[in-house]
PDB file of N, CA and C in Angstrom:
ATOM      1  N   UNK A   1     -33.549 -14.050 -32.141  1.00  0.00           N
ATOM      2  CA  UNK A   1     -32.457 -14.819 -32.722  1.00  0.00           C
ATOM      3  C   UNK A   1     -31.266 -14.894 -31.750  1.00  0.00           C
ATOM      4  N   UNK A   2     -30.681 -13.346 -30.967  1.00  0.00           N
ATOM      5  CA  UNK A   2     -29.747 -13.676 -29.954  1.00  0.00           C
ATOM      6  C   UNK A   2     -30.083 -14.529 -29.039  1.00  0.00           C
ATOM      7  N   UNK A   3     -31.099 -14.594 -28.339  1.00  0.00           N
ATOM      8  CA  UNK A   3     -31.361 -15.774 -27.276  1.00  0.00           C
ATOM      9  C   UNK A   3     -31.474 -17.349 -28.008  1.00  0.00           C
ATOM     10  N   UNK A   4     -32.012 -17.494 -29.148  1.00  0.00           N
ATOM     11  CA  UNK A   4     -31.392 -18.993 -29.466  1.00  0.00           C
ATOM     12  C   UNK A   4     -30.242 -19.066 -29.958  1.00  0.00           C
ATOM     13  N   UNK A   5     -29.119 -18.052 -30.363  1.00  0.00           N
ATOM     14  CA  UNK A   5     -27.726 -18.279 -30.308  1.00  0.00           C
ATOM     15  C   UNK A   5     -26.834 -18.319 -28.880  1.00  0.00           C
ATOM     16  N   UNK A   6     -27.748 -17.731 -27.725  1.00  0.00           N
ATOM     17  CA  UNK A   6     -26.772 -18.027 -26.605  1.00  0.00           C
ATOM     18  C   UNK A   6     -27.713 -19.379 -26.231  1.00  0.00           C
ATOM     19  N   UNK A   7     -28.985 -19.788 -26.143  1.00  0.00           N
ATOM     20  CA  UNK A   7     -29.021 -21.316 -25.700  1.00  0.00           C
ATOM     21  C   UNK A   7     -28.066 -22.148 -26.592  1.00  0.00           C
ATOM     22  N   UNK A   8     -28.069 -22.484 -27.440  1.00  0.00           N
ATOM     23  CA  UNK A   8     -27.118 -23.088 -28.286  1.00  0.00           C
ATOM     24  C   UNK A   8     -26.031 -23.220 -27.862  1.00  0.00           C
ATOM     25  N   UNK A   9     -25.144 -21.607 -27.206  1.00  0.00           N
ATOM     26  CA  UNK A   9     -23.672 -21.477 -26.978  1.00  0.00           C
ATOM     27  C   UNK A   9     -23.420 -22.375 -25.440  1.00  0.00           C
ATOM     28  N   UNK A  10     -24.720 -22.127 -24.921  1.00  0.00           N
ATOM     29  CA  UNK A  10     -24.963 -22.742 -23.418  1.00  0.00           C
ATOM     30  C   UNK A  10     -24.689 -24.091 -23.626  1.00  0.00           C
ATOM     31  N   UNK A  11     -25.415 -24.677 -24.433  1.00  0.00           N
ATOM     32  CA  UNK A  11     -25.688 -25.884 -24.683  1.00  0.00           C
ATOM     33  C   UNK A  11     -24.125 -26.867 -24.652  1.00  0.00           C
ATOM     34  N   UNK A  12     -23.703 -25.900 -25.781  1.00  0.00           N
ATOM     35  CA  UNK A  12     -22.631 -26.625 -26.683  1.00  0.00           C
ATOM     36  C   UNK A  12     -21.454 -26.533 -25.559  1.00  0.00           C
ATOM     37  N   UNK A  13     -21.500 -26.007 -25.043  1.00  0.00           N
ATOM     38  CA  UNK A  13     -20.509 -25.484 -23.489  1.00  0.00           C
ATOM     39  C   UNK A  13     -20.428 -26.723 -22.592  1.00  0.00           C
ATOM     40  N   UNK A  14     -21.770 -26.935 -22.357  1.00  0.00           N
ATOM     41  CA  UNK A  14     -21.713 -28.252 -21.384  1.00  0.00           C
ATOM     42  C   UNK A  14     -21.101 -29.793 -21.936  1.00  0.00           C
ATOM     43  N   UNK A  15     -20.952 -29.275 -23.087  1.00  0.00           N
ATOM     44  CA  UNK A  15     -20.675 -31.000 -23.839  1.00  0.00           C
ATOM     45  C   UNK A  15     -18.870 -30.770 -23.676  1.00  0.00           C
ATOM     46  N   UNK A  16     -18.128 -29.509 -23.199  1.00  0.00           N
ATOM     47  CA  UNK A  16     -16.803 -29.489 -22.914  1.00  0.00           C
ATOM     48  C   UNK A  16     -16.362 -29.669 -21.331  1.00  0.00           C
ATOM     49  N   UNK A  17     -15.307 -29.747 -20.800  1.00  0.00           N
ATOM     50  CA  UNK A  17     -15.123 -29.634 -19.328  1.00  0.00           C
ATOM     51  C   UNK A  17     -13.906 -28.769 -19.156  1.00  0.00           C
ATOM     52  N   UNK A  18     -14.912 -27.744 -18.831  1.00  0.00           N
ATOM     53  CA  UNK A  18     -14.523 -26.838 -18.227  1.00  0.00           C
ATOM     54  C   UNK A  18     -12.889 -26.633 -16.834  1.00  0.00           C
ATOM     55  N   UNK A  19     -11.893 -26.079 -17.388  1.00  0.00           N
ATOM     56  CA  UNK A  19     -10.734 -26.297 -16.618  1.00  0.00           C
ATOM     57  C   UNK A  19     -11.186 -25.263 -15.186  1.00  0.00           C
ATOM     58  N   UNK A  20     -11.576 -25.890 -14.075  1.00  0.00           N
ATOM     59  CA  UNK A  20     -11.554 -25.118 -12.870  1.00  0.00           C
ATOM     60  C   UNK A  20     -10.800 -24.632 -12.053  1.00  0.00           C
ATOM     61  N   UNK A  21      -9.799 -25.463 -12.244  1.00  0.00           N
ATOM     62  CA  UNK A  21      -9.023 -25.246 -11.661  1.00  0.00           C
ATOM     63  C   UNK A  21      -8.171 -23.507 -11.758  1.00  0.00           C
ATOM     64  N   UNK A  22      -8.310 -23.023 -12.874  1.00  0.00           N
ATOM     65  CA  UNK A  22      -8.183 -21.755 -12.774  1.00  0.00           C
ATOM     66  C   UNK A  22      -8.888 -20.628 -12.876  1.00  0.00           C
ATOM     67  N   UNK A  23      -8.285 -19.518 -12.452  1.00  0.00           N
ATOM     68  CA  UNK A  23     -10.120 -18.423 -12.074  1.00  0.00           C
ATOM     69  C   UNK A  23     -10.267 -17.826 -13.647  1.00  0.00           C
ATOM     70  N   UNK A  24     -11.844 -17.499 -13.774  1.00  0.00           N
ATOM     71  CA  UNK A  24     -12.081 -16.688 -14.756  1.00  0.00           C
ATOM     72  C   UNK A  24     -11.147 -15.699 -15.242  1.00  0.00           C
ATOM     73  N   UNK A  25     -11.410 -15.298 -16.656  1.00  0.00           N
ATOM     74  CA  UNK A  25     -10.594 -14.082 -16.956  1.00  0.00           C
ATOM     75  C   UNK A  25     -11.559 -13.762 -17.948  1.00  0.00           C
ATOM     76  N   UNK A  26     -11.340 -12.124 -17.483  1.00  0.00           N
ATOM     77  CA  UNK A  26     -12.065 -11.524 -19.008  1.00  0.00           C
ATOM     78  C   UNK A  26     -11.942 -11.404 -20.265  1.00  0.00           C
ATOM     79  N   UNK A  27     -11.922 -11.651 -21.544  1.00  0.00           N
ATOM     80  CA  UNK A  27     -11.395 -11.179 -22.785  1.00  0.00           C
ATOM     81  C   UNK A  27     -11.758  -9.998 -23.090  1.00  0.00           C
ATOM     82  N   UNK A  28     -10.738  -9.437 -23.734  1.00  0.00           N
ATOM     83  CA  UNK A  28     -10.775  -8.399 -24.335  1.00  0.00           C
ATOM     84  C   UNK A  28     -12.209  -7.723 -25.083  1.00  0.00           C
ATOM     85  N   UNK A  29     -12.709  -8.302 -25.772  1.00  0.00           N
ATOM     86  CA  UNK A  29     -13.800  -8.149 -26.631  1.00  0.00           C
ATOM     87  C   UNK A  29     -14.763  -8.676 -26.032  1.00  0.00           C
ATOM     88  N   UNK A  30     -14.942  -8.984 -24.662  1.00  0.00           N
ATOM     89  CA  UNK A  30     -16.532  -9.008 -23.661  1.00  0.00           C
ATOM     90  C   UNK A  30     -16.195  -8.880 -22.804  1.00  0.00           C
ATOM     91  N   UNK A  31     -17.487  -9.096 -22.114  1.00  0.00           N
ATOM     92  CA  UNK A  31     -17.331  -8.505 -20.349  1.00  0.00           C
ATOM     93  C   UNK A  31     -17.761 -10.154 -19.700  1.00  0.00           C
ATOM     94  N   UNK A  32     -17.759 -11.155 -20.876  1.00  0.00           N
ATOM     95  CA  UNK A  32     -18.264 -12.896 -20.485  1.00  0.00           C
ATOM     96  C   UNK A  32     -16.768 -13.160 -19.747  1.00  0.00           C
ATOM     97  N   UNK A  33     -17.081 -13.745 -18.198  1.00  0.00           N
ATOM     98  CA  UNK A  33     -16.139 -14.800 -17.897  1.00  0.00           C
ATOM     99  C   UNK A  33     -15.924 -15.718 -19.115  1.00  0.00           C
ATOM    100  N   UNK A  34     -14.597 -16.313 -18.638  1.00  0.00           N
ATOM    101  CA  UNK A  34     -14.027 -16.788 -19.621  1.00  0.00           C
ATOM    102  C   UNK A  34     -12.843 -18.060 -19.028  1.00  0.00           C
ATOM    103  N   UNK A  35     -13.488 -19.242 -18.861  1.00  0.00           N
ATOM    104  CA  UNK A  35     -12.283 -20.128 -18.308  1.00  0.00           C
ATOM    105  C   UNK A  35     -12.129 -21.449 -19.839  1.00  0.00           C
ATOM    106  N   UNK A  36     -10.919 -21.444 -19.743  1.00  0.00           N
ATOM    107  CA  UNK A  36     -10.028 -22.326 -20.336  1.00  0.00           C
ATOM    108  C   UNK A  36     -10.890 -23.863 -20.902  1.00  0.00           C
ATOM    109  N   UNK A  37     -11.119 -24.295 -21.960  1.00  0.00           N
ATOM    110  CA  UNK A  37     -11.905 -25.580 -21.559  1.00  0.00           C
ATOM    111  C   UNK A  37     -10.288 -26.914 -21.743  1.00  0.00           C
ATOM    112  N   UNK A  38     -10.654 -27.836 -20.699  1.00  0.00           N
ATOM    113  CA  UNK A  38      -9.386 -29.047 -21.034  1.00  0.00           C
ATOM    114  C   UNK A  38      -9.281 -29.319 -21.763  1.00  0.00           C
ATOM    115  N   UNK A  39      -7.918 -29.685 -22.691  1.00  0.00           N
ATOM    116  CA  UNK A  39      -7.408 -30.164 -23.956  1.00  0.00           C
ATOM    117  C   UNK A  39      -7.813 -32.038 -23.094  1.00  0.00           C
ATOM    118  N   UNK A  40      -8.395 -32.561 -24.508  1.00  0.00           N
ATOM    119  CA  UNK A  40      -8.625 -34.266 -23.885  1.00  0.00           C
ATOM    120  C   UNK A  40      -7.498 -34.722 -24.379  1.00  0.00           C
ATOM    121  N   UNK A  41      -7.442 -35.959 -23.024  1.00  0.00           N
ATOM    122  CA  UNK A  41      -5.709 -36.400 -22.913  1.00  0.00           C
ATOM    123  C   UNK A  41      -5.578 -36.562 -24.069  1.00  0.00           C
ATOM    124  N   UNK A  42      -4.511 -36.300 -24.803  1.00  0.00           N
ATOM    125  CA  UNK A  42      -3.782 -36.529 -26.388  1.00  0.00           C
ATOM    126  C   UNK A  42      -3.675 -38.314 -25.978  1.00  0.00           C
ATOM    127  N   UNK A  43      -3.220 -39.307 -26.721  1.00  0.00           N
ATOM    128  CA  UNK A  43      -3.185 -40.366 -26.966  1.00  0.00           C
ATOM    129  C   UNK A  43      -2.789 -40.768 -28.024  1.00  0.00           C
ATOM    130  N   UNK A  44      -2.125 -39.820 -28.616  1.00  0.00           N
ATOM    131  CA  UNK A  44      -0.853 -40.337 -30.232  1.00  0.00           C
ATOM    132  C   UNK A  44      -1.741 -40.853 -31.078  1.00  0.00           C
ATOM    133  N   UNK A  45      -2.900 -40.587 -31.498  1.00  0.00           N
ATOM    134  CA  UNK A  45      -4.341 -41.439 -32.536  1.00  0.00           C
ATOM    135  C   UNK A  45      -3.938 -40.745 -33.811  1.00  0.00           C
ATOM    136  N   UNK A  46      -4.345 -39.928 -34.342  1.00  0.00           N
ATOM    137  CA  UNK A  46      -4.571 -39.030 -35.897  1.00  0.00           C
ATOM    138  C   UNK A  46      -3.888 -37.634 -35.278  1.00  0.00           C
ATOM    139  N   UNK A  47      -3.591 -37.326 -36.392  1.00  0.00           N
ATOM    140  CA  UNK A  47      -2.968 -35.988 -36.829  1.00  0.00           C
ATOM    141  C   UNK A  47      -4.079 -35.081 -36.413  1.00  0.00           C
ATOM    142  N   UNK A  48      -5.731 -35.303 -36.678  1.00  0.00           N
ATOM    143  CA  UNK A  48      -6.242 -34.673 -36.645  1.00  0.00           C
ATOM    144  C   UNK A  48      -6.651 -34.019 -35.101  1.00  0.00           C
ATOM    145  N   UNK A  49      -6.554 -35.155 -34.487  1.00  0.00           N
ATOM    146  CA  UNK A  49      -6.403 -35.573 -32.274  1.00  0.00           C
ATOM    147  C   UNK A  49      -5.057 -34.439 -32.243  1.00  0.00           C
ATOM    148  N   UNK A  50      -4.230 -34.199 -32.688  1.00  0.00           N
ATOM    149  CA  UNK A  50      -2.951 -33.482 -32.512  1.00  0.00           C
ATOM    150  C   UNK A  50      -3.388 -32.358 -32.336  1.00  0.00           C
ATOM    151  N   UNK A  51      -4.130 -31.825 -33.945  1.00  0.00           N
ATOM    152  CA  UNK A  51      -4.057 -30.473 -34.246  1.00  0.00           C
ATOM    153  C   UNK A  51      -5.488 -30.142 -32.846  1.00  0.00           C
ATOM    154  N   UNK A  52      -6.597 -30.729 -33.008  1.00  0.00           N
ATOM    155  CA  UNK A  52      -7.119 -30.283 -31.802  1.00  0.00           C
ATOM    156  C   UNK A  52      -6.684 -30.204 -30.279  1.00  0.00           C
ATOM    157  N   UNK A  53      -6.094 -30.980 -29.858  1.00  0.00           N
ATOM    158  CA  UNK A  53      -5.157 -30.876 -28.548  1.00  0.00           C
ATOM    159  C   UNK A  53      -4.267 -29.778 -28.868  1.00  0.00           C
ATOM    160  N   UNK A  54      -3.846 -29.284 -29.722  1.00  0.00           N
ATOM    161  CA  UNK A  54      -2.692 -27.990 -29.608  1.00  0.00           C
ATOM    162  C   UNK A  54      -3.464 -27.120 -29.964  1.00  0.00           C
ATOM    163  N   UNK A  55      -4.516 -27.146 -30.521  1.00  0.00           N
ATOM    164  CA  UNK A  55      -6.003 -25.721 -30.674  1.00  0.00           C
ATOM    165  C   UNK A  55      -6.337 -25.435 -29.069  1.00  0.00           C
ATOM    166  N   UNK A  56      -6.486 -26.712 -28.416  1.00  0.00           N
ATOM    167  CA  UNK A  56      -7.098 -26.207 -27.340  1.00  0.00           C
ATOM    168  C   UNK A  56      -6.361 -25.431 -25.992  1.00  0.00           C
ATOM    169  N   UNK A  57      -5.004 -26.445 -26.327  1.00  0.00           N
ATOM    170  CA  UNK A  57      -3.926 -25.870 -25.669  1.00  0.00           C
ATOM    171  C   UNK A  57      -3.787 -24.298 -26.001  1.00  0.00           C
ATOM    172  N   UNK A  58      -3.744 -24.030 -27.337  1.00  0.00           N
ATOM    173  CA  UNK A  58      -3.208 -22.664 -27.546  1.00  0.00           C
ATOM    174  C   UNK A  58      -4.391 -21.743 -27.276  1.00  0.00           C
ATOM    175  N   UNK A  59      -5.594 -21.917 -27.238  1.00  0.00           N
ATOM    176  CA  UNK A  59      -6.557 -21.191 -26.858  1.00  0.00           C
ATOM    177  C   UNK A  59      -6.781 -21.138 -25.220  1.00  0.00           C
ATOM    178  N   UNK A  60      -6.175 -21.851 -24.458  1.00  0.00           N
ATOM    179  CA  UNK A  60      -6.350 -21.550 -22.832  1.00  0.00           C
ATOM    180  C   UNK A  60      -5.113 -20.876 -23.142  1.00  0.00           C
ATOM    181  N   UNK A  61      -4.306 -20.623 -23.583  1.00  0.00           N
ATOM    182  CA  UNK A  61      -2.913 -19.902 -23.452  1.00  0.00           C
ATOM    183  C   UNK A  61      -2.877 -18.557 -23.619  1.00  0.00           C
ATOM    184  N   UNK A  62      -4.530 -18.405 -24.585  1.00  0.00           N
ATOM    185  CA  UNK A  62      -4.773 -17.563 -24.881  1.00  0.00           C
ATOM    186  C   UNK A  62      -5.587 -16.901 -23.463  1.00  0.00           C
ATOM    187  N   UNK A  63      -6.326 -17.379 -23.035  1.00  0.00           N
ATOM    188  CA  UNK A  63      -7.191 -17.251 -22.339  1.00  0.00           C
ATOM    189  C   UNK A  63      -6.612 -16.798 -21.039  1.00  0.00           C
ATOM    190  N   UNK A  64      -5.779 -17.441 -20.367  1.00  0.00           N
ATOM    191  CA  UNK A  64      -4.645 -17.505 -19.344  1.00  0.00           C
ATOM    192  C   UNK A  64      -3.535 -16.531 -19.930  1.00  0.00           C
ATOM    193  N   UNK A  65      -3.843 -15.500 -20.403  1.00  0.00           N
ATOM    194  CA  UNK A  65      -2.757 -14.794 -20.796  1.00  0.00           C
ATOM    195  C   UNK A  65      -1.355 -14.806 -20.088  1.00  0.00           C
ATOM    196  N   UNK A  66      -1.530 -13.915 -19.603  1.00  0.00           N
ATOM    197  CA  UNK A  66       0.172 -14.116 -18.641  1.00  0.00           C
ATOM    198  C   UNK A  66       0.913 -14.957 -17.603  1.00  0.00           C
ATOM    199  N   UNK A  67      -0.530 -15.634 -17.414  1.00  0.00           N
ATOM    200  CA  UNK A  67       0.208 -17.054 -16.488  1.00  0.00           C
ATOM    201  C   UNK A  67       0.438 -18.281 -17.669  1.00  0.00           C
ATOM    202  N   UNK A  68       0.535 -18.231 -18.896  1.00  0.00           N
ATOM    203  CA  UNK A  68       1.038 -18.768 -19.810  1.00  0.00           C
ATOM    204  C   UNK A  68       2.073 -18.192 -20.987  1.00  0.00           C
ATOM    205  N   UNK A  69       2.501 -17.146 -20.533  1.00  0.00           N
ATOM    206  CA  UNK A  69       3.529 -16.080 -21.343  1.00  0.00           C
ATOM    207  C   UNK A  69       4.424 -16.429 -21.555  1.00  0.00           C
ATOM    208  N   UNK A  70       5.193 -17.877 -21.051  1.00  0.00           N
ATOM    209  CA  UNK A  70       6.681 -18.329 -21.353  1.00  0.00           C
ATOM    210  C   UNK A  70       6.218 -19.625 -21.888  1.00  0.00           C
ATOM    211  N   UNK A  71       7.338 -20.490 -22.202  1.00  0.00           N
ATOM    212  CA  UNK A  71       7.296 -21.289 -23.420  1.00  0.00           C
ATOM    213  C   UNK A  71       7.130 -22.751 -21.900  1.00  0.00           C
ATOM    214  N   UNK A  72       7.864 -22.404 -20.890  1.00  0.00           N
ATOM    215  CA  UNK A  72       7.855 -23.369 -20.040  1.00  0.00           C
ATOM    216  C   UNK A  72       6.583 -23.365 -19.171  1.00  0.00           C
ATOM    217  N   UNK A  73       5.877 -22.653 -19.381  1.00  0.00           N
ATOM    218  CA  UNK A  73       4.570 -22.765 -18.620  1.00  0.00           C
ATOM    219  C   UNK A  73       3.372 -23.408 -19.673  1.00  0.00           C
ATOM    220  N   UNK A  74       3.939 -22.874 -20.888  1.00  0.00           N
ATOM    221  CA  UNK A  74       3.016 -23.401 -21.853  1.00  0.00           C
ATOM    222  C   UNK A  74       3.067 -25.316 -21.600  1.00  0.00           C
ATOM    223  N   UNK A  75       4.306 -26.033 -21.735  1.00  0.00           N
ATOM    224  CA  UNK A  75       4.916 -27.152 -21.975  1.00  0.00           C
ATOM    225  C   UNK A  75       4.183 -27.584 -20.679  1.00  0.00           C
ATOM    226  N   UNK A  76       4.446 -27.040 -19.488  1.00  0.00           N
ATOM    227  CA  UNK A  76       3.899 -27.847 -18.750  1.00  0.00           C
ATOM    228  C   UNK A  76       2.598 -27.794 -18.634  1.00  0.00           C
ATOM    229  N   UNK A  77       1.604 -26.837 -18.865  1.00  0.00           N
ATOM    230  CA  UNK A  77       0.409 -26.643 -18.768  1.00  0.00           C
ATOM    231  C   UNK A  77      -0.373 -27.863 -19.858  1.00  0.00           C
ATOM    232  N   UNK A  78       0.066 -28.062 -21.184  1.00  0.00           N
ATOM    233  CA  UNK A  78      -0.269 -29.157 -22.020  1.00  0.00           C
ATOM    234  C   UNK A  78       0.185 -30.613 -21.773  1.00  0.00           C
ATOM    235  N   UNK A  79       1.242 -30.702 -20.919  1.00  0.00           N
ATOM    236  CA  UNK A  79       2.414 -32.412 -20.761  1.00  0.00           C
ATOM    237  C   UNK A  79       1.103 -32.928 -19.694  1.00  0.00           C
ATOM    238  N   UNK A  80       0.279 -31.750 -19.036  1.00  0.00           N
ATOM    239  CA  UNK A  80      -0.534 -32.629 -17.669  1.00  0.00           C
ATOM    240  C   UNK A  80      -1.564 -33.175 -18.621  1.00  0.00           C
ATOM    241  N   UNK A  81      -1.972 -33.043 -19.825  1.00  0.00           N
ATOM    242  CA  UNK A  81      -2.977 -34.037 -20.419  1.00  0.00           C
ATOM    243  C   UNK A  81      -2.272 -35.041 -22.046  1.00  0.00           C
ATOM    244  N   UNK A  82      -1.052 -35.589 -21.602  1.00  0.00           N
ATOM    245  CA  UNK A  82      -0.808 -36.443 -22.161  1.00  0.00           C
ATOM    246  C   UNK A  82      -1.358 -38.414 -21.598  1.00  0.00           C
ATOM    247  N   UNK A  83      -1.150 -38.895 -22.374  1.00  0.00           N
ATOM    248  CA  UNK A  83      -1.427 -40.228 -21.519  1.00  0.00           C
ATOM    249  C   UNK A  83       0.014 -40.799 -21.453  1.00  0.00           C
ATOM    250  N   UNK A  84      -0.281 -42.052 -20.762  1.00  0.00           N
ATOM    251  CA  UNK A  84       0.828 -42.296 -20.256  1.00  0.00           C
ATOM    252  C   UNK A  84       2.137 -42.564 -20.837  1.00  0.00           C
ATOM    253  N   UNK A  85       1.349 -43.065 -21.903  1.00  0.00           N
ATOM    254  CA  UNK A  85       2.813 -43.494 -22.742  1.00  0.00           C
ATOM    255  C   UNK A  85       3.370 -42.202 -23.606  1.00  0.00           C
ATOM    256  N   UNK A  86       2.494 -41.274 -24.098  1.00  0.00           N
ATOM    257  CA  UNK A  86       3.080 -40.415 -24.477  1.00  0.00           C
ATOM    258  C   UNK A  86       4.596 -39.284 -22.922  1.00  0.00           C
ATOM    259  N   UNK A  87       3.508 -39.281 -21.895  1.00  0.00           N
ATOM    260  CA  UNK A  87       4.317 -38.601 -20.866  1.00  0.00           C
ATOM    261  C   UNK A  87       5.298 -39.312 -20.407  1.00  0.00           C
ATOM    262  N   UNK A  88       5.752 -40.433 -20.804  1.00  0.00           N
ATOM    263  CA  UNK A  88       7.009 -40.777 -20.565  1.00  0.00           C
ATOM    264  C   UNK A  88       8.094 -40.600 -21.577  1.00  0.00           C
ATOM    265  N   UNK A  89       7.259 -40.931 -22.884  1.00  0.00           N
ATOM    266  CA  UNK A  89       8.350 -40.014 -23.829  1.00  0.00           C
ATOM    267  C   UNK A  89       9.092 -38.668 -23.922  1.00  0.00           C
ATOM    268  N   UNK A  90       7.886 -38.190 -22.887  1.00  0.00           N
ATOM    269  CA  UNK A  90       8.017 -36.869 -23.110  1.00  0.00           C
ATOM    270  C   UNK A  90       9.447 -36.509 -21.783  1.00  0.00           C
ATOM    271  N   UNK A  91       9.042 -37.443 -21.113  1.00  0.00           N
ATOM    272  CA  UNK A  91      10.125 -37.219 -19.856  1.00  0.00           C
ATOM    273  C   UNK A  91      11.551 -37.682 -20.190  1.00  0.00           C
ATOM    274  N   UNK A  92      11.378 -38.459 -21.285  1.00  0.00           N
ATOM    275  CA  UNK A  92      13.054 -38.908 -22.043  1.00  0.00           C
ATOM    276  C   UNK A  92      13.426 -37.780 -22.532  1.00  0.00           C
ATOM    277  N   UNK A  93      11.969 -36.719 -23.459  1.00  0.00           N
ATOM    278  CA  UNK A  93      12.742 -35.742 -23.869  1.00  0.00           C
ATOM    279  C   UNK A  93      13.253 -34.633 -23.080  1.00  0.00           C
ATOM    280  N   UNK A  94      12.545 -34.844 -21.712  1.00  0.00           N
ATOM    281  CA  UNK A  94      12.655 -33.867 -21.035  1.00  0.00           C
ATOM    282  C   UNK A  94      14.136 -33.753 -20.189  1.00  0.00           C
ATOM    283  N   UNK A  95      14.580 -35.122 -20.016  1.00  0.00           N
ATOM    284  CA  UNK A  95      16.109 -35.873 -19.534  1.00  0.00           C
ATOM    285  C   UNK A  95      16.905 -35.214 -20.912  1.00  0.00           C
ATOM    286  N   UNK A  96      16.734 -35.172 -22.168  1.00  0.00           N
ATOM    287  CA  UNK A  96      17.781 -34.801 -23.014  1.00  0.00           C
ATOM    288  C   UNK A  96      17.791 -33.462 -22.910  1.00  0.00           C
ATOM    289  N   UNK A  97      16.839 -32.942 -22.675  1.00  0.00           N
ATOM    290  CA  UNK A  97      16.817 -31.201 -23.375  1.00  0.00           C
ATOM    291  C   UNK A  97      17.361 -30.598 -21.795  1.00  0.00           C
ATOM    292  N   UNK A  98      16.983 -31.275 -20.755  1.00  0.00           N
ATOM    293  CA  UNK A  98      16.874 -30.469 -19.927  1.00  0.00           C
ATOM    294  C   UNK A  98      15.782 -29.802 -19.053  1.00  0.00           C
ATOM    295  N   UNK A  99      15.467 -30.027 -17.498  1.00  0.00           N
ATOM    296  CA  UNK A  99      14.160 -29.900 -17.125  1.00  0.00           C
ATOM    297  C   UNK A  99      13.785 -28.888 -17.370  1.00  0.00           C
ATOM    298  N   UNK A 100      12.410 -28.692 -17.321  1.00  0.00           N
ATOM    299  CA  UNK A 100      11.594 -27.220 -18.253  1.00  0.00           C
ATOM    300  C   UNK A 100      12.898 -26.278 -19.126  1.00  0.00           C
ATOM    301  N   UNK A 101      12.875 -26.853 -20.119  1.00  0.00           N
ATOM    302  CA  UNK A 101      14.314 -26.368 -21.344  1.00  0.00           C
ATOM    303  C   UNK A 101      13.508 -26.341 -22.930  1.00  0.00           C
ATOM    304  N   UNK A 102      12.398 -27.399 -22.713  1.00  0.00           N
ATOM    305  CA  UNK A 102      11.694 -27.759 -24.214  1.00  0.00           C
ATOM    306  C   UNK A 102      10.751 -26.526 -24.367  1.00  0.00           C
ATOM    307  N   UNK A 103      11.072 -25.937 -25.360  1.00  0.00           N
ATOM    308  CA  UNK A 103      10.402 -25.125 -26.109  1.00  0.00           C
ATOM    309  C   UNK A 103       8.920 -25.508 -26.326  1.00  0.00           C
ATOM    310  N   UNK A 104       7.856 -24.162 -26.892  1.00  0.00           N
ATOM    311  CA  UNK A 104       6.636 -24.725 -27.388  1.00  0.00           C
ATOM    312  C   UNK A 104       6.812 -24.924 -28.481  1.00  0.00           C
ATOM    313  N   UNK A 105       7.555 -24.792 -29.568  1.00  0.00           N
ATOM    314  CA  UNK A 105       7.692 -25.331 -30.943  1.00  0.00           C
ATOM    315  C   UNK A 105       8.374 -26.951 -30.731  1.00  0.00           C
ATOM    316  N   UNK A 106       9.167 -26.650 -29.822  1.00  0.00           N
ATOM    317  CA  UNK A 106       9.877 -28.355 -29.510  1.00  0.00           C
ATOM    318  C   UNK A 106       8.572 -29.095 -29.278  1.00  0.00           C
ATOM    319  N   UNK A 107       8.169 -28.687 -28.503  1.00  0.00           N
ATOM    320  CA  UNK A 107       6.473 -29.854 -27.984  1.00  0.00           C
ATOM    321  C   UNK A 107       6.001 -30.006 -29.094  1.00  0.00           C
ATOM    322  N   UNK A 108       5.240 -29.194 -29.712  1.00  0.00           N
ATOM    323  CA  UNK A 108       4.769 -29.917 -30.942  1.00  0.00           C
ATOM    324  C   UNK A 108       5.267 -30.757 -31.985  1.00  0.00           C
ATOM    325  N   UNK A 109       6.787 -30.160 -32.263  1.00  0.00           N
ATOM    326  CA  UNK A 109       7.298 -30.953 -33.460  1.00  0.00           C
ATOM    327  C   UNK A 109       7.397 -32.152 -32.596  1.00  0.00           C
ATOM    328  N   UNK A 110       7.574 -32.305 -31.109  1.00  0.00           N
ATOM    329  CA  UNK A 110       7.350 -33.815 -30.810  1.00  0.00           C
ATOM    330  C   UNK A 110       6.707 -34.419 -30.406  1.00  0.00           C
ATOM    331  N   UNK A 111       6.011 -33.883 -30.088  1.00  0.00           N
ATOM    332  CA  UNK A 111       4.054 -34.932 -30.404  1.00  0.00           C
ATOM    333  C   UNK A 111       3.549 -35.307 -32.060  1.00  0.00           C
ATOM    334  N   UNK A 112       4.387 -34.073 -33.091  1.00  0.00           N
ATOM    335  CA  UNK A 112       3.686 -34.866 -34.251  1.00  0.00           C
ATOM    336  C   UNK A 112       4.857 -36.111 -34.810  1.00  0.00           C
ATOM    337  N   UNK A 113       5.780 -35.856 -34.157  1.00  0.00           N
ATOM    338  CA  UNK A 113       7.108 -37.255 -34.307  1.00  0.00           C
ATOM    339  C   UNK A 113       6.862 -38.521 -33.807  1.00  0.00           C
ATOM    340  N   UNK A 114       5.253 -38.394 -32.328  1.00  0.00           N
ATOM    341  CA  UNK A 114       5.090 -39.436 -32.354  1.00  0.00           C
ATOM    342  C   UNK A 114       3.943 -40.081 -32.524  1.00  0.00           C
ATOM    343  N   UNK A 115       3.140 -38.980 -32.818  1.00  0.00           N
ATOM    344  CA  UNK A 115       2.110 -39.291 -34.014  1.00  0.00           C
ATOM    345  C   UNK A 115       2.277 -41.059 -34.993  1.00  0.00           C
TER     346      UNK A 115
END
């Protein structure tokens, strides 16, 4: 039964893309490498596109523990998979608040504002 739950896990793995750009990390509770999978560019569609883009975000944040420990690493680590029109909004907000100034609670309440 464990070996057709890790083909499966294998499986289901390849249908994500994998963020390479940063190195493995271990979790706590295995000894499995462990890299980040990409949040897909957000594109302002459903509430439901939101809540998964900020699942995935918050789970490499998780994953990336301490090179995601501040609120401004978080913001920018998620703003690189906005599309375009959202990342320019985001750069108006980023002109009001102040460069890397927006909070991770600010990001969300304003991605679901433009939801």
């Amino acid at each position: 039964m464990e070996d057709i739950e890790m083909a499966w896990l294998k499986e289901e793995r390849t249908h994500d893309e994998v963020d390479d750009s940063m190195p493995p990390t271990k979790h706590s509770s295995t000894s499995v490498d462990t890299r980040p999978v990409k949040p897909s560019v957000y594109e302002r569609k459903l509430i439901n596109s939101l809540k998964e883009y900020i699942r995935r975000c918050e789970l490499a944040f998780c994953i990336r523990g301490e090179e995601c420990a501040k609120d401004v690493d978080k913001v920018l680590y998620a703003a690189q998979f906005l599309d375009s029109e959202s990342a320019k909004a985001f750069e108006c907000l980023e002109g009001i608040n102040g460069q890397d100034k927006t909070s991770w609670q600010e990001y969300k309440m304003f991605l679901k504002d433009l939801a």
